[in-house]
Protein backbone atom coordinates (compact mmCIF):
# COMPACT_ATOMS: atom_id res chain seq x y z
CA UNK A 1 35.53 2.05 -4.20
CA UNK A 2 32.76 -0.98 -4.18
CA UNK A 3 29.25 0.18 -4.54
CA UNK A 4 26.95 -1.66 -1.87
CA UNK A 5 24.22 -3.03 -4.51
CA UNK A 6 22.42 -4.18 -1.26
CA UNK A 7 18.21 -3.46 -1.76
CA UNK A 8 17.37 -0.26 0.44
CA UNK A 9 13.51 -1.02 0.20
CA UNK A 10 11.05 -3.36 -1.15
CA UNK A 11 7.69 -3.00 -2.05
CA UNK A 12 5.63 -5.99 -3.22
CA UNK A 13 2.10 -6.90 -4.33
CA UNK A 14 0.09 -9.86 -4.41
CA UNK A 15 3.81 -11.75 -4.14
CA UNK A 16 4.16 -15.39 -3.31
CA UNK A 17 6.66 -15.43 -0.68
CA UNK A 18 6.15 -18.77 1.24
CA UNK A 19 6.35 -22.09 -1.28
CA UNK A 20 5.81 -24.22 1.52
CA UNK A 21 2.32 -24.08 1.84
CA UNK A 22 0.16 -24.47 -1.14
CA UNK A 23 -4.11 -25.65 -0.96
CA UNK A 24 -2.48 -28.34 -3.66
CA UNK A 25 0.27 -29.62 -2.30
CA UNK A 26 2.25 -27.70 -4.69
CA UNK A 27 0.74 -29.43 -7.97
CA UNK A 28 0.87 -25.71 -9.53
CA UNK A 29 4.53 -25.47 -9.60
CA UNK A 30 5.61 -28.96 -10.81
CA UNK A 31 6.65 -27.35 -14.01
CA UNK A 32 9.15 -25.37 -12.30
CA UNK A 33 9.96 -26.98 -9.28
CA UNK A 34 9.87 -30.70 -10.80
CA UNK A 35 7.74 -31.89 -8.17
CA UNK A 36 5.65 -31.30 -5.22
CA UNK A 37 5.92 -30.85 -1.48
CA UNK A 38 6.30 -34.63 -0.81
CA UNK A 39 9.21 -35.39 -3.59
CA UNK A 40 11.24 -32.21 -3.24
CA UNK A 41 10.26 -29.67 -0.22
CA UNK A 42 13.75 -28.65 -0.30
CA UNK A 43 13.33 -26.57 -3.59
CA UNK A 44 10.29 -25.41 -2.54
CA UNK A 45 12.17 -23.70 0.76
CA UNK A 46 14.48 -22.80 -1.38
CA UNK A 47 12.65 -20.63 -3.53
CA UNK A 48 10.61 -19.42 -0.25
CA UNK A 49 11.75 -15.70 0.99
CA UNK A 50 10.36 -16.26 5.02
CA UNK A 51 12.77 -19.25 5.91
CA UNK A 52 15.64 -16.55 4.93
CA UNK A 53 14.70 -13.80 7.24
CA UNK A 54 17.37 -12.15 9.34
CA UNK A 55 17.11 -8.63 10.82
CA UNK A 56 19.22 -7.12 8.09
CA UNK A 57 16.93 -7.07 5.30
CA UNK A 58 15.23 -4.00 4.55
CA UNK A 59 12.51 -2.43 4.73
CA UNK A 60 9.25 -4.03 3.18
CA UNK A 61 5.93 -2.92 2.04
CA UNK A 62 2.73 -5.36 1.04
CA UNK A 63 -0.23 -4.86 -0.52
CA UNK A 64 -2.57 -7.93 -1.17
CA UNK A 65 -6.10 -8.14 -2.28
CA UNK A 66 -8.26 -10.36 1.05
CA UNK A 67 -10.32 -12.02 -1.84
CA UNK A 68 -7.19 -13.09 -4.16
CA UNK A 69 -7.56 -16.58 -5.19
CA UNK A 70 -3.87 -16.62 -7.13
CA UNK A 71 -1.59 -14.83 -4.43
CA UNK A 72 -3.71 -15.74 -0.86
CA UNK A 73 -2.84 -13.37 1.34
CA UNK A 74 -1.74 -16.02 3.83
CA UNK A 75 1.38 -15.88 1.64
CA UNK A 76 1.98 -12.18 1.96
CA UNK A 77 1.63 -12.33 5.87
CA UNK A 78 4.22 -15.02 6.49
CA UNK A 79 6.71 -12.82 5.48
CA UNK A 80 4.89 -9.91 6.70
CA UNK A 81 5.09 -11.68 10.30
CA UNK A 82 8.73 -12.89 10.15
CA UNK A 83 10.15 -9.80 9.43
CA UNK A 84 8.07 -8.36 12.20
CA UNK A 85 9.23 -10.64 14.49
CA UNK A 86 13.60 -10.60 13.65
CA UNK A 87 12.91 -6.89 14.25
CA UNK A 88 12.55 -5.62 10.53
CA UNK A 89 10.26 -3.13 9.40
CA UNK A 90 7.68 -4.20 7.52
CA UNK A 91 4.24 -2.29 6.25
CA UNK A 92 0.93 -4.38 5.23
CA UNK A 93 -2.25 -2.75 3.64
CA UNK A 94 -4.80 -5.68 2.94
CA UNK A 95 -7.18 -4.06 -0.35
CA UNK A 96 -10.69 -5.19 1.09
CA UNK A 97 -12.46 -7.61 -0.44
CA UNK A 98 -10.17 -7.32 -3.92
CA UNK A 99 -8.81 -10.52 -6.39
CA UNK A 100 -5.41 -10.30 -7.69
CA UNK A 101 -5.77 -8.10 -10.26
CA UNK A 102 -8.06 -5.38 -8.29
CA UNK A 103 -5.32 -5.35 -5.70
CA UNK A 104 -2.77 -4.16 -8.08
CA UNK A 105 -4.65 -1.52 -9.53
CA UNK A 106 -6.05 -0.26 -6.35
CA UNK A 107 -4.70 3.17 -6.18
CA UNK A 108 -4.35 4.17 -2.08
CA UNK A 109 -2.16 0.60 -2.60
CA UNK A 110 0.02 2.21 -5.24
CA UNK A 111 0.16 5.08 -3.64
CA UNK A 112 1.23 3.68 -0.10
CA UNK A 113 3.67 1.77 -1.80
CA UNK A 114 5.25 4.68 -4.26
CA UNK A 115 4.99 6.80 -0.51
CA UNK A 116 7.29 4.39 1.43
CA UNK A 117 9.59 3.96 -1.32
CA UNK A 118 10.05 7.56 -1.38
CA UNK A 119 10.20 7.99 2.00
CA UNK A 120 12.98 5.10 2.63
CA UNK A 121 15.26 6.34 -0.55
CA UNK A 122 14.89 9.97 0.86
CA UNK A 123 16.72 8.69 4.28
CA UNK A 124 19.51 6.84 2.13
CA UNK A 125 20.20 9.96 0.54
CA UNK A 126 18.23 9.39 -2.47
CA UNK A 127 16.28 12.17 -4.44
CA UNK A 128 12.92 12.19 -3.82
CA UNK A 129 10.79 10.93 -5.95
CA UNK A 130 8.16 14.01 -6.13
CA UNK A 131 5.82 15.19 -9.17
CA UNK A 132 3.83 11.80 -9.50
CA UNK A 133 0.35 11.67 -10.88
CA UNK A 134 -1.45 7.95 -10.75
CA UNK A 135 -3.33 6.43 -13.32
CA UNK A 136 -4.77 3.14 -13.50
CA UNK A 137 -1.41 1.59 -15.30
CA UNK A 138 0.41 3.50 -12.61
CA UNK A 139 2.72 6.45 -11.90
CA UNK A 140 3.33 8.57 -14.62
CA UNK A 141 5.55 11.85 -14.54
CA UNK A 142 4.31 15.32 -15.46
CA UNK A 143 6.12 16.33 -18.32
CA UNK A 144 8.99 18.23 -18.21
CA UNK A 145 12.59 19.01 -19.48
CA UNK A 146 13.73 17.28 -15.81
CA UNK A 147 11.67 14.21 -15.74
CA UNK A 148 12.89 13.41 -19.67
CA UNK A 149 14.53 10.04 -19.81
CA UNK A 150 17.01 8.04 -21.60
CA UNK A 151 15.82 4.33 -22.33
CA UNK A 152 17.74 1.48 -23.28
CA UNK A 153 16.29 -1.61 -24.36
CA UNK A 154 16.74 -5.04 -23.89
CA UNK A 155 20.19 -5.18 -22.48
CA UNK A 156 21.02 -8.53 -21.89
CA UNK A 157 22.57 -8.67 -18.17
CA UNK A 158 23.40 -12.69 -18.07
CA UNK A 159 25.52 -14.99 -19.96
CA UNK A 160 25.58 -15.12 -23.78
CA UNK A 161 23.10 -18.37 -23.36
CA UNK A 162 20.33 -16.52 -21.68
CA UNK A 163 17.87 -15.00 -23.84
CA UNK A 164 16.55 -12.84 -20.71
CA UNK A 165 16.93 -8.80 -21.28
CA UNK A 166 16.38 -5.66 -19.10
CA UNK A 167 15.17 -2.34 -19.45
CA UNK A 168 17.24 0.77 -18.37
CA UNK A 169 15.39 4.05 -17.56
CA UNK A 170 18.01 6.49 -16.65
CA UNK A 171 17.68 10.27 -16.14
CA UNK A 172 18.85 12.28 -19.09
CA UNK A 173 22.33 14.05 -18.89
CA UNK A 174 23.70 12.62 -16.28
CA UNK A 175 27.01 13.52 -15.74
CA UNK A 176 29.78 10.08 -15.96
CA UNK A 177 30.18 7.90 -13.05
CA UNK A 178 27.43 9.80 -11.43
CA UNK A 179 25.75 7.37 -8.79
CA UNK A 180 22.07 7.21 -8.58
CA UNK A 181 19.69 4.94 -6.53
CA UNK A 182 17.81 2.43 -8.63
CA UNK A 183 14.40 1.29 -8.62
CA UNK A 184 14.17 -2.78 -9.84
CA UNK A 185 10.65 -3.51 -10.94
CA UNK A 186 10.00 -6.93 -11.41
CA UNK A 187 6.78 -7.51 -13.13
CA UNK A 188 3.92 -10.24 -12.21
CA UNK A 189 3.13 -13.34 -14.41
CA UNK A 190 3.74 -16.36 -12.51
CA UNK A 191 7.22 -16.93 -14.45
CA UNK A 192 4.81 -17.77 -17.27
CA UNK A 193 4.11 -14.63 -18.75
CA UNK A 194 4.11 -11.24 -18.57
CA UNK A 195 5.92 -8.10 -20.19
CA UNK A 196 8.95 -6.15 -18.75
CA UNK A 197 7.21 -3.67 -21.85
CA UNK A 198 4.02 -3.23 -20.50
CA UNK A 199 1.95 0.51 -19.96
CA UNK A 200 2.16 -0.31 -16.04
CA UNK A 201 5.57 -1.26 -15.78
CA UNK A 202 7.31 1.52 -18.56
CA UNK A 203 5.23 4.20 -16.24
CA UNK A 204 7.19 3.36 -12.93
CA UNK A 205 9.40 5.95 -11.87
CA UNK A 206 12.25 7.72 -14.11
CA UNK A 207 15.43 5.33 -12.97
CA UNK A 208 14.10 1.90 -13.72
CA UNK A 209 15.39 -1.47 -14.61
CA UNK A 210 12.41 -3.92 -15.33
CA UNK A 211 13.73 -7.16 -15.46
CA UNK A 212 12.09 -10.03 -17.44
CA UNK A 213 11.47 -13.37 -15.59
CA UNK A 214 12.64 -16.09 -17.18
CA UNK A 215 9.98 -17.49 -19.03
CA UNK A 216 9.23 -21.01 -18.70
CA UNK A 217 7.41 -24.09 -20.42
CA UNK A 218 5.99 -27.05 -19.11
CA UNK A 219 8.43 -29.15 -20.99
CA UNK A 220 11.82 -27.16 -20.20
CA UNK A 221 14.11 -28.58 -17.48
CA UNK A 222 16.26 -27.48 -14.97
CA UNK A 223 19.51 -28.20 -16.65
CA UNK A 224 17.67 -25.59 -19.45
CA UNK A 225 17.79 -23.17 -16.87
């Protein structure tokens, strides 16, 4: 039968999530969004999460640093608070006093957020996701013949004229067919930069998939895209 590919839970730090209100009027993203608010605040709603909201999604978890300049936490709240409000669960631990990058190394943060996603994939019948030590890049497993993985590498997941590529981290000797919950980590850089290969990202969990964002330049288009 059809596998429901639906998310089960979301954990995010630092993440944009409301496009619609920028201290610049949106200046920042004219590379990607070819324009501000005033010339195209449809695209800018568009790529907002809060306008979306229903009381379907799932489950979410935020982090945010109260001192981060690139993400303001404002963001993280506005989805925080819409959820709330169509009746979704939703989980916010403001990281005193942090910037961006202090928030996502903070450890209680990483833990909280490794803790619900364990907790919300144990009641969808998911395995739980026990034996995790942190380190500043992250979970990483204690070894052992059950946590050993099989990776594969830059599998390319959309059409031949994409160059984007994912990472698959899949428990070792799994039997065929065998369904397993998976864990999509989608790493920070603004669409700009960033690695799907980095220490922080390869150390999340056993059955990954880091996607790549698509990474753009000033001068490419929308019709690139």
């Amino acid at each position: 039968g059809n596998v429901d590919t639906r998310l089960t839970a979301v954990a995010a730090g630092g993440a944009p999530t409301d496009f619609r209100w920028f201290p610049d009027n949106g200046k920042w993203a004219e590379f990607w969004m070819g324009g501000d608010l005033d010339t195209v605040p449809e695209k800018f709603k568009a790529a907002s999460t809060v306008p979306f909201v229903d009381k379907d999604d799932p489950p979410f978890f935020f982090f945010n640093g109260t001192n981060d300049k690139v993400v303001p936490i404002v963001w993280t709240k506005s989805l925080f608070e819409a959820l709330k409000t169509a009746g979704v669960k939703a989980e916010l631990y403001e990281v005193d006093g942090a910037g961006h990058m202090q928030a996502a190394a903070d450890k209680e943060a990483l833990t909280m957020a490794y803790e619900f996603l364990s907790s919300e994939l144990r009641n969808n019948t998911a395995p739980p996701m026990s034996g995790r030590e942190l380190d500043e890049d992250g979970p990483t497993e204690r070894p052992s013949a059950k946590d050993e993985v099989e990776i594969r590498k830059d599998v390319s997941y959309l059409p031949p004229d994409r160059s984007e590529k994912l990472d698959l981290y899949l428990p070792s000797g799994d039997s065929a067919g065998e369904l397993r919950p998976g864990i999509l980590i989608i790493h920070g850089g603004g669409w700009v930069k960033g690695d799907k290969g980095a220490k922080r990202e390869i150390n999340i969990g056993t059955t990954l998939a880091p996607v790549s964002y698509t990474h753009l330049r000033a001068h490419e288009t929308e019709a690139d895209l």
